[in-house]
N, C-alpha and C. Protein backbone atom coordinates (compact mmCIF):
# COMPACT_ATOMS: atom_id res chain seq x y z
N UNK A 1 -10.67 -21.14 8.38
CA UNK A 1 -10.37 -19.75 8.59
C UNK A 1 -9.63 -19.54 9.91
N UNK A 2 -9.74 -20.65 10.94
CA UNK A 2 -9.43 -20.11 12.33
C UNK A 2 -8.42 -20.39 12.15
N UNK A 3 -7.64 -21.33 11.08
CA UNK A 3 -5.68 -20.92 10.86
C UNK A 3 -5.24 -20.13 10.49
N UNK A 4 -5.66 -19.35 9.43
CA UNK A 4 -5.24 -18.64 8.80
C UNK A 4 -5.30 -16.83 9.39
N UNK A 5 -6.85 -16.99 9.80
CA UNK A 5 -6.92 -15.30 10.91
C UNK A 5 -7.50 -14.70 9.60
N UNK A 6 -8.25 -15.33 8.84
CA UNK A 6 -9.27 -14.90 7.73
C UNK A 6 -10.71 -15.17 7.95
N UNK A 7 -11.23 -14.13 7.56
CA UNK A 7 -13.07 -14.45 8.00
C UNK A 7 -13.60 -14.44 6.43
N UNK A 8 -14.82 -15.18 6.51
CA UNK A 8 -15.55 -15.78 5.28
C UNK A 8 -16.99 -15.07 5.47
N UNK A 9 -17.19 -14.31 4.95
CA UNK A 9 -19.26 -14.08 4.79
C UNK A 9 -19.95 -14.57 4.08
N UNK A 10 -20.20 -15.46 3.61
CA UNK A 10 -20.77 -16.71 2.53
C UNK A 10 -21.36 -17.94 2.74
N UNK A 11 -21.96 -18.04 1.32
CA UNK A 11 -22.62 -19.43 1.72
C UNK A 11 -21.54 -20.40 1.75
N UNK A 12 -22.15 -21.43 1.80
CA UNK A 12 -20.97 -22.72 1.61
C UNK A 12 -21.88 -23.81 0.45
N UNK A 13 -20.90 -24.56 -0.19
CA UNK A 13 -21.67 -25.50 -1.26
C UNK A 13 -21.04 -26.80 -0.66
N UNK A 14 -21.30 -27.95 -0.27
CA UNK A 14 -20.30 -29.26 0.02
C UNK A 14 -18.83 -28.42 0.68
N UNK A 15 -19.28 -27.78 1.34
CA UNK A 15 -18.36 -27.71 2.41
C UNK A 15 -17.42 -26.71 1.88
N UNK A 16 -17.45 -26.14 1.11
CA UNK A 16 -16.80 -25.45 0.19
C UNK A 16 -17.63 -24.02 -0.01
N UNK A 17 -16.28 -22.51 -0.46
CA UNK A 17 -17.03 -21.48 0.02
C UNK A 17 -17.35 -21.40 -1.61
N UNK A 18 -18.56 -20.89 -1.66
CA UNK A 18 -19.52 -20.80 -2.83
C UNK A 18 -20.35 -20.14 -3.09
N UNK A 19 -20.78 -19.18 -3.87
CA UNK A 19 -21.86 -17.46 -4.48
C UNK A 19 -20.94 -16.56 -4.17
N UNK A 20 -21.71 -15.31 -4.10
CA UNK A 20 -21.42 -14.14 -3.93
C UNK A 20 -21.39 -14.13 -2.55
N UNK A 21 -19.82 -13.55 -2.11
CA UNK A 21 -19.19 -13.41 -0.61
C UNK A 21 -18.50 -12.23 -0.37
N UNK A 22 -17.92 -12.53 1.00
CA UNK A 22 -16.88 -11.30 1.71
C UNK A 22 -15.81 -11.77 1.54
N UNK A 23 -14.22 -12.28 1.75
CA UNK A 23 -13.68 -12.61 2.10
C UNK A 23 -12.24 -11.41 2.69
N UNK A 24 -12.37 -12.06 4.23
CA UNK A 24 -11.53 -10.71 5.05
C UNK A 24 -10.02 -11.53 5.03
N UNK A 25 -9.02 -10.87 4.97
CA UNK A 25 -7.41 -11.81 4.92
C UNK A 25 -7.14 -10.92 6.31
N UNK A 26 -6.06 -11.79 6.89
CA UNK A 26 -5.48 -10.41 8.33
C UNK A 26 -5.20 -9.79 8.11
N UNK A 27 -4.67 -9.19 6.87
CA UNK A 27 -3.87 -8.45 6.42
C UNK A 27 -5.28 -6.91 6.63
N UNK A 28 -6.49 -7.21 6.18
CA UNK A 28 -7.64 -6.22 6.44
C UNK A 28 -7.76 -5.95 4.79
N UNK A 29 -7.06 -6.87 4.21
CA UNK A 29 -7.45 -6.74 2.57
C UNK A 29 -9.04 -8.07 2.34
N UNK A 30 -9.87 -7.01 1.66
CA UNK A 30 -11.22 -7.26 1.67
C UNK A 30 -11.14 -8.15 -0.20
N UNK A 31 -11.79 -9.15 0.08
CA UNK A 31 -12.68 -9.58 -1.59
C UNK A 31 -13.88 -9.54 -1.43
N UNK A 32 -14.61 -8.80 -1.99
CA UNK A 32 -15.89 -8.96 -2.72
C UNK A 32 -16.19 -9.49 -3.93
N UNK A 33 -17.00 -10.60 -4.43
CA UNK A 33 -16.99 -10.96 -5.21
C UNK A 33 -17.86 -12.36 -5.40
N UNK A 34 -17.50 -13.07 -6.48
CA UNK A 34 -17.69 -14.72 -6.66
C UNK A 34 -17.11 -15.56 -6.60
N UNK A 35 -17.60 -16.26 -5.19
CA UNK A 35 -16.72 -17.53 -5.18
C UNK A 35 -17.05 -19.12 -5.37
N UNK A 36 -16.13 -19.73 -6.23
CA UNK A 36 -16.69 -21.09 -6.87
C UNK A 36 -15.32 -22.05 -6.28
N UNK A 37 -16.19 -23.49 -5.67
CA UNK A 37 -14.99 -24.49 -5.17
C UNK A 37 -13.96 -24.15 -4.57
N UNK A 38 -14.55 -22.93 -3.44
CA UNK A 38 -13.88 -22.47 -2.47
C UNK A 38 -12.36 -21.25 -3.03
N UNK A 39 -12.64 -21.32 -4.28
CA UNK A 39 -11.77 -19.74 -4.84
C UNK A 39 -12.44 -18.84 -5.39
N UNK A 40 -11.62 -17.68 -5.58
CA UNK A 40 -12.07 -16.60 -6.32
C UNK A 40 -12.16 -17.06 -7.67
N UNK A 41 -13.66 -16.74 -7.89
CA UNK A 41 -14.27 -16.93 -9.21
C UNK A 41 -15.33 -16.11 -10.05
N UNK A 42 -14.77 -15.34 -10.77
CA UNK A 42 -15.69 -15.23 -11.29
C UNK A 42 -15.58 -12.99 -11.33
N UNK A 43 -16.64 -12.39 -11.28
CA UNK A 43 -16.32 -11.02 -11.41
C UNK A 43 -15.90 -10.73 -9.28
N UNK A 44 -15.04 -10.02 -8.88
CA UNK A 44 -14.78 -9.67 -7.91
C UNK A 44 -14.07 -8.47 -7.70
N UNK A 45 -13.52 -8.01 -6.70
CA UNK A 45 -12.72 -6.67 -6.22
C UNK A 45 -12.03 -7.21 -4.90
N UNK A 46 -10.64 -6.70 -5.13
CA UNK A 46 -9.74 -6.79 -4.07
C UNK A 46 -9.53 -5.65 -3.37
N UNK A 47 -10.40 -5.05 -2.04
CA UNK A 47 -10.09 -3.72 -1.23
C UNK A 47 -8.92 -4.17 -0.52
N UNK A 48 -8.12 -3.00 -0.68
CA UNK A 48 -6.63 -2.93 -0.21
C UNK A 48 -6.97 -1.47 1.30
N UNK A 49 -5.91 -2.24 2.73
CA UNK A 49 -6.02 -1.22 3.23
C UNK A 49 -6.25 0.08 3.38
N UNK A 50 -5.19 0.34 2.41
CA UNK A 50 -4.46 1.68 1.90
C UNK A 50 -5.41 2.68 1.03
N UNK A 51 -6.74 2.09 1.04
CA UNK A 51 -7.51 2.86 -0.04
C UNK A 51 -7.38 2.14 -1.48
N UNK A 52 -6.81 1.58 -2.24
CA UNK A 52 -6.48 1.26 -3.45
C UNK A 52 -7.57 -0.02 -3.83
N UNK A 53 -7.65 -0.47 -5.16
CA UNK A 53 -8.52 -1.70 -5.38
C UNK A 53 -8.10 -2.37 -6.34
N UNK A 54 -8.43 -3.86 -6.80
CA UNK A 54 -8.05 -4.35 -7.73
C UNK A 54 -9.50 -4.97 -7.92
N UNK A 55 -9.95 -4.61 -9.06
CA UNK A 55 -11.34 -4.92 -9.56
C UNK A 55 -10.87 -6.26 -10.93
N UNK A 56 -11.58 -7.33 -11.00
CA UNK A 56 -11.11 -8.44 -12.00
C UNK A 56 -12.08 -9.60 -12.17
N UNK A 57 -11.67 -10.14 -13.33
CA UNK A 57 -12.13 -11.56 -13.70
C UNK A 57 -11.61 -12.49 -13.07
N UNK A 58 -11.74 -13.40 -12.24
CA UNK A 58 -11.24 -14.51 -11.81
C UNK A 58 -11.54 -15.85 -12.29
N UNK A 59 -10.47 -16.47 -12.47
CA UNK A 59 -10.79 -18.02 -13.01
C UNK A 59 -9.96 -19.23 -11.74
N UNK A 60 -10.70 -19.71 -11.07
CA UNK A 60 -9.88 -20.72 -10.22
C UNK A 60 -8.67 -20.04 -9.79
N UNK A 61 -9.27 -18.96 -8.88
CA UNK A 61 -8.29 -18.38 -7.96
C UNK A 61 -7.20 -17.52 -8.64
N UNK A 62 -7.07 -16.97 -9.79
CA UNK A 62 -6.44 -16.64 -10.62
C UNK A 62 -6.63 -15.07 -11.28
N UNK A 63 -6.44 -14.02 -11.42
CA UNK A 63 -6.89 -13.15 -12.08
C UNK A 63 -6.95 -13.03 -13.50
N UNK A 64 -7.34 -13.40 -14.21
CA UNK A 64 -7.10 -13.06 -16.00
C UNK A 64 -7.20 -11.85 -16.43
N UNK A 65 -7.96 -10.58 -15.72
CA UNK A 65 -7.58 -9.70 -16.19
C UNK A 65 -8.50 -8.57 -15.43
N UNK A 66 -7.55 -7.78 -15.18
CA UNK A 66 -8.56 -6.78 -13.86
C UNK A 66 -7.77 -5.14 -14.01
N UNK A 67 -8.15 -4.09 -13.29
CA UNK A 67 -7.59 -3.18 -13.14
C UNK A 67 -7.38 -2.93 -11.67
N UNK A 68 -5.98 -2.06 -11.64
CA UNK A 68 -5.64 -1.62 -10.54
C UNK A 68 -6.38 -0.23 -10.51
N UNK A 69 -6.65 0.57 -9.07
CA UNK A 69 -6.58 1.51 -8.91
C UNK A 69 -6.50 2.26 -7.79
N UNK A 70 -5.15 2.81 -7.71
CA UNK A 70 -4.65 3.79 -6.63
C UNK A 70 -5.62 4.24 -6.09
N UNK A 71 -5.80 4.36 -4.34
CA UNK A 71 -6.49 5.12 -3.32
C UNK A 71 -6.44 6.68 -4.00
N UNK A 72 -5.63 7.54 -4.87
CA UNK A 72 -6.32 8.85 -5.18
C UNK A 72 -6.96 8.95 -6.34
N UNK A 73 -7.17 7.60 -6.66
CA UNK A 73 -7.98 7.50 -8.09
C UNK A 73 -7.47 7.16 -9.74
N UNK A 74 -6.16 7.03 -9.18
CA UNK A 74 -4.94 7.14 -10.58
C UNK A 74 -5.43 5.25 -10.91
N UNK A 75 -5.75 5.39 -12.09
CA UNK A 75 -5.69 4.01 -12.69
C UNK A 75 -4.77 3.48 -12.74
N UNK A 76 -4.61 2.22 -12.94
CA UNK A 76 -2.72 1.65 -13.88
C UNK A 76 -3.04 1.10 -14.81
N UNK A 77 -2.31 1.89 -15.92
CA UNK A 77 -2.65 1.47 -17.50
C UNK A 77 -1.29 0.28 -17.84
N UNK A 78 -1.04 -0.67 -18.13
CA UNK A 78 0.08 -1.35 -18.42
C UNK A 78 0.94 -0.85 -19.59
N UNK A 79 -0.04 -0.46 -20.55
CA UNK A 79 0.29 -0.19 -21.63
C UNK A 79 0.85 1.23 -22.37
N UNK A 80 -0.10 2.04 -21.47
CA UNK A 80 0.31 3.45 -21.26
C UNK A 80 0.44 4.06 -20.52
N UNK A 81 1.20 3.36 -19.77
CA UNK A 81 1.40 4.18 -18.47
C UNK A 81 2.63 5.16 -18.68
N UNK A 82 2.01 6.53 -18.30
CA UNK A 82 3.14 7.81 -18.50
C UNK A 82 3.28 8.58 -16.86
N UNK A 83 2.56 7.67 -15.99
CA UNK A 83 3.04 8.19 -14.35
C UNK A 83 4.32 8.47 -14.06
N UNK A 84 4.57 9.01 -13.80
CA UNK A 84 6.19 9.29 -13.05
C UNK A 84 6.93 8.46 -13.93
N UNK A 85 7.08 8.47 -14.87
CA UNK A 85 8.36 7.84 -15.94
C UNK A 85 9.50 8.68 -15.59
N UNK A 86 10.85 8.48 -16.80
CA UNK A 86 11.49 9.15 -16.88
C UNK A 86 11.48 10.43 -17.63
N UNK A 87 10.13 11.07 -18.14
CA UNK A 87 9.97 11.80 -19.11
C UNK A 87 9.10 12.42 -17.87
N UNK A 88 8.28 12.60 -17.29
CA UNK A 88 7.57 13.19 -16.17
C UNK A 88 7.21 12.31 -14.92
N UNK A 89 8.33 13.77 -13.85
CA UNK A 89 8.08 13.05 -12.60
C UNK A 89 7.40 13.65 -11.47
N UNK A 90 6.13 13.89 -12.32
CA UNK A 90 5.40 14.69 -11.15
C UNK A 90 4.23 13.76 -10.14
N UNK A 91 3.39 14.46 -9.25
CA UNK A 91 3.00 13.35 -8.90
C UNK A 91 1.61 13.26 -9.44
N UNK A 92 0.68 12.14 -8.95
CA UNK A 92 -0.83 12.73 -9.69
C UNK A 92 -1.63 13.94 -9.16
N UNK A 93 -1.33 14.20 -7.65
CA UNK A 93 -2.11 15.12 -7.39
C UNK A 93 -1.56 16.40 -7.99
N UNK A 94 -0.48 16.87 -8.90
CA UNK A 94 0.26 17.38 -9.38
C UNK A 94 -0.67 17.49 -10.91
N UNK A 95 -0.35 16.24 -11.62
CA UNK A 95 -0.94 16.23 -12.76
C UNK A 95 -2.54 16.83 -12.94
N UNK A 96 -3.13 16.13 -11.92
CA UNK A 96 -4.53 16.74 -11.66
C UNK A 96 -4.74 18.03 -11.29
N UNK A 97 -3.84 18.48 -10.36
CA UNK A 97 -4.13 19.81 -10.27
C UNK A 97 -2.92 21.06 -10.31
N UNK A 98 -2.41 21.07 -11.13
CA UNK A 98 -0.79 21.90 -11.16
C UNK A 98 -0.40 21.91 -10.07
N UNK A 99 0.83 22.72 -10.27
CA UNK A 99 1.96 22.64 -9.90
C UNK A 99 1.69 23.38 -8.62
N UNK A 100 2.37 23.20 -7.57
CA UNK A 100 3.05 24.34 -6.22
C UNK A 100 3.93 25.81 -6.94
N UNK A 101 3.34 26.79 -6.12
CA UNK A 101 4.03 27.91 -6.13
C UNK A 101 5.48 27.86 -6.07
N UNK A 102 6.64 28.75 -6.71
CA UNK A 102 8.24 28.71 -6.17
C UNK A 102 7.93 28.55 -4.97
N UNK A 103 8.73 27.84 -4.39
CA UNK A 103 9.39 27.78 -2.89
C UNK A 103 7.69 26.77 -2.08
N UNK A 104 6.79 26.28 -2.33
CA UNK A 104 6.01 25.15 -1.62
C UNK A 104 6.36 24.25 -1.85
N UNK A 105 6.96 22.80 -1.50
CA UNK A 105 7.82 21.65 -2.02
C UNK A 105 6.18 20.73 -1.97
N UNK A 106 6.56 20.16 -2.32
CA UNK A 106 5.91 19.01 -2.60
C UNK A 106 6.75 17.36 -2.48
N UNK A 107 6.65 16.47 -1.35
CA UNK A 107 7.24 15.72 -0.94
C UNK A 107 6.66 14.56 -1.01
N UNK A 108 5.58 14.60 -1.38
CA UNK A 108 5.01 13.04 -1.85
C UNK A 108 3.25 13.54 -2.77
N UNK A 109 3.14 12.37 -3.00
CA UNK A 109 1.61 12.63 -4.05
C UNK A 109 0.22 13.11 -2.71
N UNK A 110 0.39 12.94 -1.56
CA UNK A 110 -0.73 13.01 -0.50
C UNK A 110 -0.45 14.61 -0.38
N UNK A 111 -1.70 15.42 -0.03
CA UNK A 111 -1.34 16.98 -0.66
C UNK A 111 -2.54 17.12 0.38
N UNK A 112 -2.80 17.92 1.32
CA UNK A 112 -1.55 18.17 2.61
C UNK A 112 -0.96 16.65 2.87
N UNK A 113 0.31 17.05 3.06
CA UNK A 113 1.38 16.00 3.65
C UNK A 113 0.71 15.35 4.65
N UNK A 114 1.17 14.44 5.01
CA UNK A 114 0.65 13.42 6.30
C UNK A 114 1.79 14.45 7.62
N UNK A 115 1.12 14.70 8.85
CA UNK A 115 1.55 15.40 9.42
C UNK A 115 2.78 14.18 10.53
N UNK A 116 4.26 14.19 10.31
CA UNK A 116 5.19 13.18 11.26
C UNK A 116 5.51 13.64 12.64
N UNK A 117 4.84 13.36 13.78
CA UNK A 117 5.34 13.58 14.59
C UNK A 117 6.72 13.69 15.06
N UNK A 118 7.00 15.10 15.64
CA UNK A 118 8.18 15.85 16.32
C UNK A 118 9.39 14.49 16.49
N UNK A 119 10.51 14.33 15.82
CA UNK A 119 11.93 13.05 16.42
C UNK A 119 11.35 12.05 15.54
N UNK A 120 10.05 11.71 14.45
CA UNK A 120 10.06 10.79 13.90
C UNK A 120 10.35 10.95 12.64
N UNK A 121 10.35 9.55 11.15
CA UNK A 121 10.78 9.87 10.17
C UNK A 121 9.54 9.17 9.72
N UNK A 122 9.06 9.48 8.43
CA UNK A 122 7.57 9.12 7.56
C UNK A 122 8.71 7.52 6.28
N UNK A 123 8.35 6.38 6.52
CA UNK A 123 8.87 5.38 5.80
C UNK A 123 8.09 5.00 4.61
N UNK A 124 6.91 5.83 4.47
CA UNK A 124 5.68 5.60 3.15
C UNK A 124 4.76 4.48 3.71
N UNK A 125 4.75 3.39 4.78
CA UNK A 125 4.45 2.63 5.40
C UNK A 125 4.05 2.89 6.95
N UNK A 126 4.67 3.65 7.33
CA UNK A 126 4.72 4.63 9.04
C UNK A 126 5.28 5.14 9.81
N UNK A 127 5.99 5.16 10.85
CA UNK A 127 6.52 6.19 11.41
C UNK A 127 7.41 5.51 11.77
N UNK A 128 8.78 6.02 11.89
CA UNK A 128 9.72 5.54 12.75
C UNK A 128 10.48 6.27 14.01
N UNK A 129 10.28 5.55 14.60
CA UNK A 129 11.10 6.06 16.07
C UNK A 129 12.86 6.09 16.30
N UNK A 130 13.19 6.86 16.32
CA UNK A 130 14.68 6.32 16.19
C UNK A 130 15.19 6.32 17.63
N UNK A 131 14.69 6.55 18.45
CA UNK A 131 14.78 6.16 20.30
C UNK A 131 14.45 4.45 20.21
N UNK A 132 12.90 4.00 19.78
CA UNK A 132 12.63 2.92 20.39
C UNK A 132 13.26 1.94 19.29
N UNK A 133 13.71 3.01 17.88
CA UNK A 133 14.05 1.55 16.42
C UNK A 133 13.05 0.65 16.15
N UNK A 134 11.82 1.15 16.24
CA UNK A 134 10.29 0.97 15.96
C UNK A 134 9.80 1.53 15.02
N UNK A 135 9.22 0.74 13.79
CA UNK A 135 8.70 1.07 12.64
C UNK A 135 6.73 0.85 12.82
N UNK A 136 6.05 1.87 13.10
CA UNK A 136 4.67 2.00 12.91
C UNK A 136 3.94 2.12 12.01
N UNK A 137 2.38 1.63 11.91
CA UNK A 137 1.67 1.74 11.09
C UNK A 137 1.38 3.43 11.22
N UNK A 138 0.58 4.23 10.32
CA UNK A 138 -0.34 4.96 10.80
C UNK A 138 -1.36 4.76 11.57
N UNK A 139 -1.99 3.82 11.76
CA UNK A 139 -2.88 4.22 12.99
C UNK A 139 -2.07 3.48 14.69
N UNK A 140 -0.92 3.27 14.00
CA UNK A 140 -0.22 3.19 15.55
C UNK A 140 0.36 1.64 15.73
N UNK A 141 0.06 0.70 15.18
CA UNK A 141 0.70 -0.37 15.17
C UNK A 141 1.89 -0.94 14.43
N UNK A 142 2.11 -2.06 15.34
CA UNK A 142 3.61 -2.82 15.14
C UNK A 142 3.71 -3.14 14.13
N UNK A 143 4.76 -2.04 13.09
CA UNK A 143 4.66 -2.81 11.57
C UNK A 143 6.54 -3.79 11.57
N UNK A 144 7.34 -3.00 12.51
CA UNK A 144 8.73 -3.97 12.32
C UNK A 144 9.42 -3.14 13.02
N UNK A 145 10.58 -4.05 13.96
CA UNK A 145 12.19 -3.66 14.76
C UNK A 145 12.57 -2.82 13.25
N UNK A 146 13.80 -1.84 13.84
CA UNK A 146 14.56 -1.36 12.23
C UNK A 146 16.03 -1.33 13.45
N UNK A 147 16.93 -1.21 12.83
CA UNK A 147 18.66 -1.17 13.20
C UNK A 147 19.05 0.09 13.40
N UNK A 148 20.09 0.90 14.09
CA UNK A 148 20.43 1.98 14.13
C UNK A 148 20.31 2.89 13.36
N UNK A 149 19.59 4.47 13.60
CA UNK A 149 19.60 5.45 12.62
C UNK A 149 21.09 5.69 11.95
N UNK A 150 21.16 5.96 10.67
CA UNK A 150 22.10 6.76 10.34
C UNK A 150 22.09 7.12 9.18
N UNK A 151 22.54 8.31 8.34
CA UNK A 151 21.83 8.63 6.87
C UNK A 151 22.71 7.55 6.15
N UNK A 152 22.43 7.80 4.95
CA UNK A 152 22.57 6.73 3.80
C UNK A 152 23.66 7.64 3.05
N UNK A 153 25.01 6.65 3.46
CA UNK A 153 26.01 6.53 2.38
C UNK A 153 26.82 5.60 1.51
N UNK A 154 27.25 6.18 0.31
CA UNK A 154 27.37 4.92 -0.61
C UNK A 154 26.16 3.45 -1.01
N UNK A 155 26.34 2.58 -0.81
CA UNK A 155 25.63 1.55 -1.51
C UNK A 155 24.28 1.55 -0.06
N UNK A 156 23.08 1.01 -0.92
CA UNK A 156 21.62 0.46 -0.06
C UNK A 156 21.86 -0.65 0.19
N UNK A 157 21.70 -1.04 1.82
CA UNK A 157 21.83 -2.32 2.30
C UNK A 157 20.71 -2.67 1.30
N UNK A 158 20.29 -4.14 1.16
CA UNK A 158 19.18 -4.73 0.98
C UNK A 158 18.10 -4.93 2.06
N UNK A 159 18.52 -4.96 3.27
CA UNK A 159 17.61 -4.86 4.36
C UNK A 159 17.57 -3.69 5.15
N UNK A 160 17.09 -2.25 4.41
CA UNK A 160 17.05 -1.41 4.68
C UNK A 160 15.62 -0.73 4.21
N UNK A 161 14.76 0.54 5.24
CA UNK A 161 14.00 0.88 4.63
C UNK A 161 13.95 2.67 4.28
N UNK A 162 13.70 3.46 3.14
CA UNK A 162 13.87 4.39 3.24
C UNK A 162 13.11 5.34 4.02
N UNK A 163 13.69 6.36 4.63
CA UNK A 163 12.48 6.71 5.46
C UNK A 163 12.63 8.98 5.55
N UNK A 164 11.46 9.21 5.65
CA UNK A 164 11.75 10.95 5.25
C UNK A 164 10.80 11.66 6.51
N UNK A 165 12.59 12.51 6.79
CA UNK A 165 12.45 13.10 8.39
C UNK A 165 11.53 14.70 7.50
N UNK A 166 10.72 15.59 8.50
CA UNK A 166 9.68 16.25 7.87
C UNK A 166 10.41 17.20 7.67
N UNK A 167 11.45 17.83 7.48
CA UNK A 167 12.43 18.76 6.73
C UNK A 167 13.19 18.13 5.33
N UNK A 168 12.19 16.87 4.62
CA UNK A 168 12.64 16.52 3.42
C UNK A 168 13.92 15.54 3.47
N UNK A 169 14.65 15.42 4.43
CA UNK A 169 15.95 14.84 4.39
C UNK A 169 15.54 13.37 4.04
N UNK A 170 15.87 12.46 3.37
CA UNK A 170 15.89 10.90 3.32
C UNK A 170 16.81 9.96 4.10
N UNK A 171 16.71 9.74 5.18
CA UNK A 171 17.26 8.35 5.65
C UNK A 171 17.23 6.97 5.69
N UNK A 172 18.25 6.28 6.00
CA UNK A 172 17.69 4.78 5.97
C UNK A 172 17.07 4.31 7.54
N UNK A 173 16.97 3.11 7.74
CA UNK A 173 16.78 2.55 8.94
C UNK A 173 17.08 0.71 8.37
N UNK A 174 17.84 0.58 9.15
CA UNK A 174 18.29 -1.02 8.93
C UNK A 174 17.39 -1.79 9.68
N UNK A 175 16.81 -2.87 9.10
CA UNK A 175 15.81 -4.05 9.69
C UNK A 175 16.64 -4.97 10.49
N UNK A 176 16.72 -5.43 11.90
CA UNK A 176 17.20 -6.20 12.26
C UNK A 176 16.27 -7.27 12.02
């Protein structure tokens, strides 16, 4: 674990992680679950930062078959999934609870909006600075350098991220 910057809460079998455990990644993505010959085995859950989970069967580190589900509760159906298709593009907190009045916009599925501090832009990931060309987490950390502001015309670099100033406008920010 001390290479990787992952913590283990478990027993061990021959040296190997083994029963019902924790397992923490740096990332702060959590497994709960069963672990056999040092993998995920068996019934478990993958906690995702962000609120979201992936609940599943595991076979030798493997998922065979699990569900996703979004931090506001939205399942993911593979099969039927009618979320934001091209036939309806609303969002879930939308679907769940109608629509906004004429003239209240609605700019992402989080309902109240995440509030962007004054000169920054919201990237769905965190804040960007366009003084320092600093891309933040929400709770304030170093998520990545980005390249000079400037809006988006014609073609999307590939190393670009989209990012939305709090008057709705969409810009890019280039990753150096």
């Amino acid at each position: 674990m001390q290479y990787t910057g992952s913590q283990y809460i478990g027993a061990f079998v021959d040296g190997r992680m083994e029963g019902n455990a924790e397992y923490i990644l740096p990332t702060e993505t959590r497994y709960v679950g069963e672990m056999k010959d040092g993998m995920f085995h068996g019934e478990g859950t993958l906690y995702f930062p962000n609120g979201s989970r992936y609940d599943a069967i595991w076979e030798k580190g493997l998922a065979v078959k699990g569900t996703y589900t979004f931090s506001d509760g939205l399942q993911y159906d593979g099969k039927n999934w009618h979320y934001c298709d091209g036939y309806d593009r609303r969002f879930y907190t939308e679907i769940c609870h109608g629509l906004k009045p004429t003239g209240i916009s609605q700019l992402s599925n989080m309902d109240p909006p995440r509030k962007i501090p004054p000169g920054y832009y919201d990237c769905g990931d965190g804040f960007y600075n366009p003084k320092t060309r600093v891309i933040r987490d929400y709770k304030n950390r170093f998520l990545r350098n980005a390249g000079p502001f400037s809006p988006a015309f014609g073609s999307v670099p590939i190393n670009s991220t989209s990012c939305w100033h709090p008057g709705g406008t969409r810009v890019l920010t280039m990753q150096v």
